[in-house]
PDB file of N, CA and C in Angstrom:
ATOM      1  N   UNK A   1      14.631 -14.634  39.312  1.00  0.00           N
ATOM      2  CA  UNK A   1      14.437 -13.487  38.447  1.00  0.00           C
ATOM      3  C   UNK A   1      15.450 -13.494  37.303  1.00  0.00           C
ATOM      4  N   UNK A   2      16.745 -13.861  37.635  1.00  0.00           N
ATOM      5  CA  UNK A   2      17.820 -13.917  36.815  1.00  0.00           C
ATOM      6  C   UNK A   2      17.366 -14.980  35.924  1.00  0.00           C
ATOM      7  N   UNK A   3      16.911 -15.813  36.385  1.00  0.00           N
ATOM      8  CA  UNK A   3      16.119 -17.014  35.001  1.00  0.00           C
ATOM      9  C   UNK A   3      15.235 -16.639  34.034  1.00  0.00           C
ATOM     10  N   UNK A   4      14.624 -16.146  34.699  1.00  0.00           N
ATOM     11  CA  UNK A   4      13.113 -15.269  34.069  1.00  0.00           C
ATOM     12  C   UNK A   4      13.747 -14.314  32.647  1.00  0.00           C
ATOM     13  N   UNK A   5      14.902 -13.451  32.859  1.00  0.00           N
ATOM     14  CA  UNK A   5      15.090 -12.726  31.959  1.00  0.00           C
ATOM     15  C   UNK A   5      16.074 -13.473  31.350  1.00  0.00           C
ATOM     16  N   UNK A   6      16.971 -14.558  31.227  1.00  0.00           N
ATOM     17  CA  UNK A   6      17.660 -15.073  30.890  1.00  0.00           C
ATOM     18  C   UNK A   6      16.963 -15.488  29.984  1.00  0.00           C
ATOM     19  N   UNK A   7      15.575 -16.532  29.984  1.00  0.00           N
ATOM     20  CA  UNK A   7      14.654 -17.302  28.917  1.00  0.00           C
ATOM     21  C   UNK A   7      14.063 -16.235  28.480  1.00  0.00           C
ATOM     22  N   UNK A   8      13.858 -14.779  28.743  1.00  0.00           N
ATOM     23  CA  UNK A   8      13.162 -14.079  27.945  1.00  0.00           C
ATOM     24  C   UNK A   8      13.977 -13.393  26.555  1.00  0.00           C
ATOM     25  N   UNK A   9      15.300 -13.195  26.902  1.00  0.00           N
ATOM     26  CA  UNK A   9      16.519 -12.754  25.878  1.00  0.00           C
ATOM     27  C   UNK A   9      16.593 -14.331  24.653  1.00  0.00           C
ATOM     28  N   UNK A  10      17.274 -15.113  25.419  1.00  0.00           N
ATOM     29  CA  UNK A  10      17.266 -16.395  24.500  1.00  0.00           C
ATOM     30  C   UNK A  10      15.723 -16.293  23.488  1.00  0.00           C
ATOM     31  N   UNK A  11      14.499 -16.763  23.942  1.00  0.00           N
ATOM     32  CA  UNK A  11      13.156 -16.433  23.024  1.00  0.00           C
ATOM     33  C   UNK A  11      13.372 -15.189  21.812  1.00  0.00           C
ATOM     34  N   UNK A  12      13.679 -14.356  22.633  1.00  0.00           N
ATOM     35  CA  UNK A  12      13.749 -13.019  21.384  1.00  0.00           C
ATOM     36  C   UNK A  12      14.315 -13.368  20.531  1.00  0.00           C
ATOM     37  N   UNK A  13      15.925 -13.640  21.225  1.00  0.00           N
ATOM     38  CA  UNK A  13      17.090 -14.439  19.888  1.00  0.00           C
ATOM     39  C   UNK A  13      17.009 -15.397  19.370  1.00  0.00           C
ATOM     40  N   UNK A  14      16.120 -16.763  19.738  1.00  0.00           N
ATOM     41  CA  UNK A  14      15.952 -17.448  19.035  1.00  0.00           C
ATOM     42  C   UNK A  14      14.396 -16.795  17.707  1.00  0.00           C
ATOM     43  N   UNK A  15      13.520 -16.133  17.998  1.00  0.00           N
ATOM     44  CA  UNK A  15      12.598 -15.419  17.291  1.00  0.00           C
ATOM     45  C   UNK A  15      13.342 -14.988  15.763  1.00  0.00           C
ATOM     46  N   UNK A  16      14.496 -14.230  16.431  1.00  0.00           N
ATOM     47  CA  UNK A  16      15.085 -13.067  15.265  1.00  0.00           C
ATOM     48  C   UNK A  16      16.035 -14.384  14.914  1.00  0.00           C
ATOM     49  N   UNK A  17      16.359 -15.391  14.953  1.00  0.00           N
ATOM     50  CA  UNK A  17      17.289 -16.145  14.044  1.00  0.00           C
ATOM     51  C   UNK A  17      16.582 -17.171  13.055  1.00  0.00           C
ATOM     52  N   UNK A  18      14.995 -17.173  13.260  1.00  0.00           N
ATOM     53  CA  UNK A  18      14.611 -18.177  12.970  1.00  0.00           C
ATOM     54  C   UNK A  18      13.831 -16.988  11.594  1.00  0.00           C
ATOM     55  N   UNK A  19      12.959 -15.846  12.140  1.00  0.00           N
ATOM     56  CA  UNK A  19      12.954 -14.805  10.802  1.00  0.00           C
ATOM     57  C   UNK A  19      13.366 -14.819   9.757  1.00  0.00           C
ATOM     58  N   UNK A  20      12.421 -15.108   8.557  1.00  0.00           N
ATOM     59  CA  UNK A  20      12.764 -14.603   7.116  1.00  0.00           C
ATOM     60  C   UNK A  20      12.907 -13.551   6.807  1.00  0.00           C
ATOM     61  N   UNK A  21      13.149 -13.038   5.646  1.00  0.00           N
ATOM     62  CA  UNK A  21      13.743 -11.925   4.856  1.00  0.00           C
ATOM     63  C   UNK A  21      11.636 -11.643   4.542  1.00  0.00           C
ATOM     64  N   UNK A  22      11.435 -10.170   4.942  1.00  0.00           N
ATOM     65  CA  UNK A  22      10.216  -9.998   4.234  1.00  0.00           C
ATOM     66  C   UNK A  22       9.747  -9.829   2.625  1.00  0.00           C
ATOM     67  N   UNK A  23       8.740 -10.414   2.383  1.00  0.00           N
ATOM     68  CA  UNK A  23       8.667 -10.204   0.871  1.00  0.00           C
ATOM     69  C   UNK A  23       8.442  -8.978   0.158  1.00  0.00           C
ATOM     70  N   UNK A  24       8.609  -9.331  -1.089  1.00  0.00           N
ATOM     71  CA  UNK A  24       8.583  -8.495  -1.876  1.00  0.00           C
ATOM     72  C   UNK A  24       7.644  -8.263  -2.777  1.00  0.00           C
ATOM     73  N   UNK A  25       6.874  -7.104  -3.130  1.00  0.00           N
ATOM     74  CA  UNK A  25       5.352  -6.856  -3.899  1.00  0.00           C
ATOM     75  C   UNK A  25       6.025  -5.763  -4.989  1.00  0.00           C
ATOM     76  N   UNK A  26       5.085  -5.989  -5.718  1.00  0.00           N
ATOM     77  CA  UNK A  26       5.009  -5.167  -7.047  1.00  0.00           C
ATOM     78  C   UNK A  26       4.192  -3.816  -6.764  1.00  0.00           C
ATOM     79  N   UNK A  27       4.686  -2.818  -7.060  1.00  0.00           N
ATOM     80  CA  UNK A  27       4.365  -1.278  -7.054  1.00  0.00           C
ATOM     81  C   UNK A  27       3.677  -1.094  -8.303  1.00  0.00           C
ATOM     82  N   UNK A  28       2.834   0.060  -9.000  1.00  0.00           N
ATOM     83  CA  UNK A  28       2.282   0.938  -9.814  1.00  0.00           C
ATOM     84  C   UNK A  28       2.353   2.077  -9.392  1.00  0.00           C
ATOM     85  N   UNK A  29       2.996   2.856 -10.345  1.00  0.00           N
ATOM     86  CA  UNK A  29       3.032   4.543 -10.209  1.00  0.00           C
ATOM     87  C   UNK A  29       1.258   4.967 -10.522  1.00  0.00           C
ATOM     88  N   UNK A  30       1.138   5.379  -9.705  1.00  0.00           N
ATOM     89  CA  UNK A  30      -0.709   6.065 -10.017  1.00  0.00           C
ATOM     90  C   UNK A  30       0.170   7.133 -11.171  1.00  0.00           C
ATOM     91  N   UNK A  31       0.818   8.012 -11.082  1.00  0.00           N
ATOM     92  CA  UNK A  31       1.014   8.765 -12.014  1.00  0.00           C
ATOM     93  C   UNK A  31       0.936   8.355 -13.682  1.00  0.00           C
ATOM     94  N   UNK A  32       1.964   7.373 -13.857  1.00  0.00           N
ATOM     95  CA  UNK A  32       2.108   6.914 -15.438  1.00  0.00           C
ATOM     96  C   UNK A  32       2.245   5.329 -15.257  1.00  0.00           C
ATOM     97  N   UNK A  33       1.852   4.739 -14.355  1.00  0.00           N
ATOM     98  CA  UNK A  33       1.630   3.195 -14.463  1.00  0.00           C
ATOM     99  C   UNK A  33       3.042   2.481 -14.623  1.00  0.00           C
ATOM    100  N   UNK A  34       4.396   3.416 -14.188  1.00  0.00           N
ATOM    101  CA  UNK A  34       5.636   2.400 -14.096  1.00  0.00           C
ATOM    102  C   UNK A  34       5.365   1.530 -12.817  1.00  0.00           C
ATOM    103  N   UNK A  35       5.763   0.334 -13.200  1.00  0.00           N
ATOM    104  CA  UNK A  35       5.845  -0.770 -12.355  1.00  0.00           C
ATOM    105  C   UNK A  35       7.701  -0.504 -11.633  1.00  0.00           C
ATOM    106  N   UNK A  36       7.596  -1.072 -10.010  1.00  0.00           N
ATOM    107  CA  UNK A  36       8.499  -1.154  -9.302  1.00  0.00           C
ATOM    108  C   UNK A  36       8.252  -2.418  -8.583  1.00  0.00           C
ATOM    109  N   UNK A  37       9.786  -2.687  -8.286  1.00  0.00           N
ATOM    110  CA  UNK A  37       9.924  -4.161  -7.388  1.00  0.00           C
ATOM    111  C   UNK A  37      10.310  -3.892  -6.071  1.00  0.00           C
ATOM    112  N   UNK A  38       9.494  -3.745  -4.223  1.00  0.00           N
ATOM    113  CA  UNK A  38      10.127  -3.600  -3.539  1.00  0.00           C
ATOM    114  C   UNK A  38       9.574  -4.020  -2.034  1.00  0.00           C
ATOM    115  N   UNK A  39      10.240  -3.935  -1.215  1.00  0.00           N
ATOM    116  CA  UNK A  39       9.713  -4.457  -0.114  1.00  0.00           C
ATOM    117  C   UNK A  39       8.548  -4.020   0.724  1.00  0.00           C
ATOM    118  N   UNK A  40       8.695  -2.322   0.938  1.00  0.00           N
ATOM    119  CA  UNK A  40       8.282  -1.495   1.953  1.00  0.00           C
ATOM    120  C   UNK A  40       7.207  -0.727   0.627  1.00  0.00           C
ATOM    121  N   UNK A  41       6.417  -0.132   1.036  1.00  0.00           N
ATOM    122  CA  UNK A  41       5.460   1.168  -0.020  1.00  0.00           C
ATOM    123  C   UNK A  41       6.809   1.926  -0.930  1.00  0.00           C
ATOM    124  N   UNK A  42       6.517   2.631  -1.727  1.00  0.00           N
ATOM    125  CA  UNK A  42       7.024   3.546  -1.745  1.00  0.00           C
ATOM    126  C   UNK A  42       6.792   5.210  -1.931  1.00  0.00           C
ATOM    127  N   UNK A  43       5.945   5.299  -1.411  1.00  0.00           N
ATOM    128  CA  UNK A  43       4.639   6.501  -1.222  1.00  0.00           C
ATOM    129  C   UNK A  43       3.696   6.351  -1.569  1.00  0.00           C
ATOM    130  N   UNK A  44       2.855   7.575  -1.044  1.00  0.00           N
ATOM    131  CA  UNK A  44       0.979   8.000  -1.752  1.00  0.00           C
ATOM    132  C   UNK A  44       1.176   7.638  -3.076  1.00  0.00           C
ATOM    133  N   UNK A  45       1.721   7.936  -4.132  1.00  0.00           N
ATOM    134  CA  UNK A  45       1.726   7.515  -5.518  1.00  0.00           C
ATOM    135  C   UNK A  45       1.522   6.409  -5.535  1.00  0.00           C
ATOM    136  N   UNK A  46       2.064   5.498  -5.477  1.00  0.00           N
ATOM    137  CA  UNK A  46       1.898   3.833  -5.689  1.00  0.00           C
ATOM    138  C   UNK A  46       0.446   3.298  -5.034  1.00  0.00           C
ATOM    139  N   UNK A  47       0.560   2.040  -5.480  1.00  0.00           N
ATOM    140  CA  UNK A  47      -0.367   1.673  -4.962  1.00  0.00           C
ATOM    141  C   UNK A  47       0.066   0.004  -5.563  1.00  0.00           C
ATOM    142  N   UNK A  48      -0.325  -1.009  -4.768  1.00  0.00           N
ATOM    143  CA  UNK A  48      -0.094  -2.457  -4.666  1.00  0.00           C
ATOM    144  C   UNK A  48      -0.444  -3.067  -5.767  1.00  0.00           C
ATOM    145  N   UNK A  49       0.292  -3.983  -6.831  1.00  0.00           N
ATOM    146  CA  UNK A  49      -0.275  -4.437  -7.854  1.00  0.00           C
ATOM    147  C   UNK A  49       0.007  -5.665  -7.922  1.00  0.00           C
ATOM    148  N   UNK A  50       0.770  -6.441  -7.390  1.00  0.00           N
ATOM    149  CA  UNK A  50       1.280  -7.855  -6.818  1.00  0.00           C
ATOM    150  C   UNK A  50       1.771  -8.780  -5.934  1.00  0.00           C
ATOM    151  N   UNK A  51       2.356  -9.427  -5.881  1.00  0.00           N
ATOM    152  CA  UNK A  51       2.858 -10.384  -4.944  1.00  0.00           C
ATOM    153  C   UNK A  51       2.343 -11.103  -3.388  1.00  0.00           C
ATOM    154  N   UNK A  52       3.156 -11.762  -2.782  1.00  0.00           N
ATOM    155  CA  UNK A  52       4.409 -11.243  -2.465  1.00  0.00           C
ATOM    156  C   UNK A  52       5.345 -12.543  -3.192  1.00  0.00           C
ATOM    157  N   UNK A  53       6.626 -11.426  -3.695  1.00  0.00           N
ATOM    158  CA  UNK A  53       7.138 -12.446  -4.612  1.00  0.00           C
ATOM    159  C   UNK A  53       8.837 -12.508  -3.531  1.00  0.00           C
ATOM    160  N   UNK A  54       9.472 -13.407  -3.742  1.00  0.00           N
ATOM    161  CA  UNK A  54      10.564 -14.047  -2.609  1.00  0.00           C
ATOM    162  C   UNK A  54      12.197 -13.297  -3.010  1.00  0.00           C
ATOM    163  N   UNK A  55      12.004 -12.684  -4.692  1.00  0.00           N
ATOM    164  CA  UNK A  55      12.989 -12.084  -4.942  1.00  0.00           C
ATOM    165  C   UNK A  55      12.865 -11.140  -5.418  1.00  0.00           C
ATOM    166  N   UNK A  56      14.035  -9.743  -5.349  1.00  0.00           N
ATOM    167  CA  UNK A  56      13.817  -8.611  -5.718  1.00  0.00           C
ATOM    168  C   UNK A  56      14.105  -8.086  -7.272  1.00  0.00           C
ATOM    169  N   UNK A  57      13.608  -9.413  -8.077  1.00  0.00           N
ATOM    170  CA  UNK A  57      13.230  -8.571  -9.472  1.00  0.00           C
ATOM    171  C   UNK A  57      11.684  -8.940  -9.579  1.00  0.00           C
ATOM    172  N   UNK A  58      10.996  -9.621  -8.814  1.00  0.00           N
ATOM    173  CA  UNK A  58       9.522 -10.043  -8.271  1.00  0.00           C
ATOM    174  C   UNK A  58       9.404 -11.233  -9.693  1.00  0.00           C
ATOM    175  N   UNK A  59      10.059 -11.933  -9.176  1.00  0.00           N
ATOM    176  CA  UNK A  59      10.085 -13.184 -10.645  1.00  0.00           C
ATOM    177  C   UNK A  59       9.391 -14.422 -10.008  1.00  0.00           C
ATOM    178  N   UNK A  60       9.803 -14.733  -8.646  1.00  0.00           N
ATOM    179  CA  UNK A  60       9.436 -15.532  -8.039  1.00  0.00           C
ATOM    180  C   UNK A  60       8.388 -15.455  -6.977  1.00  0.00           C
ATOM    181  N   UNK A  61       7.030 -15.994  -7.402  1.00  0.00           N
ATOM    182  CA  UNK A  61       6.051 -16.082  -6.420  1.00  0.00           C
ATOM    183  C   UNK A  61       6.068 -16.882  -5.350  1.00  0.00           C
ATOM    184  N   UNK A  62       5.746 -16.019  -4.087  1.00  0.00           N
ATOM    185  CA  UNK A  62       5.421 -16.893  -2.493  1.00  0.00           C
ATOM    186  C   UNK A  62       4.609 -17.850  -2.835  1.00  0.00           C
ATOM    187  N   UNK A  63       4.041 -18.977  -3.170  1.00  0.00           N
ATOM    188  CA  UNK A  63       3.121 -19.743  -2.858  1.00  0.00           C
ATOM    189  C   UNK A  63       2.721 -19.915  -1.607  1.00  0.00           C
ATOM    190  N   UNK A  64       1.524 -19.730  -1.195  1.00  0.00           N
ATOM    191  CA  UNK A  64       0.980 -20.046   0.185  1.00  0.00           C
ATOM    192  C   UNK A  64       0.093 -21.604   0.566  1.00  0.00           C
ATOM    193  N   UNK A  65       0.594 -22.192   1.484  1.00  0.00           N
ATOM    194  CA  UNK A  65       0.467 -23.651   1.379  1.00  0.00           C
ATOM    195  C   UNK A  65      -1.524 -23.665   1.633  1.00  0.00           C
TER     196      UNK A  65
END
């Protein structure tokens, strides 16, 4: 049993060390059409207008193989 959870901790930690940084998409204000650079939504206002780009001024596009 002590093995069992031993390889189940190691898996997790090796999971979370091997994890990238999530990307980054381009925002639109529905209100007045300002553009934002960011990871997560940033409310009902917005709505998705790009990416996902690898840095946070959204300069650089993910290419997907």
């Amino acid at each position: 049993m002590k093995h069992a959870i031993l390889l189940l901790v190691l898996g997790v930690a090796a999971d979370a060390i091997l994890a990238g940084p999530a990307p980054y998409y381009q925002w639109r204000s529905k209100l007045n059409g300002t553009m934002a650079c960011s990871q997560t939504p940033l409310g009902p206002g917005w709505e998705k207008s790009g990416g996902p780009y690898r840095d946070a001024h959204c300069e650089k596009l993910i290419v997907a193989k």
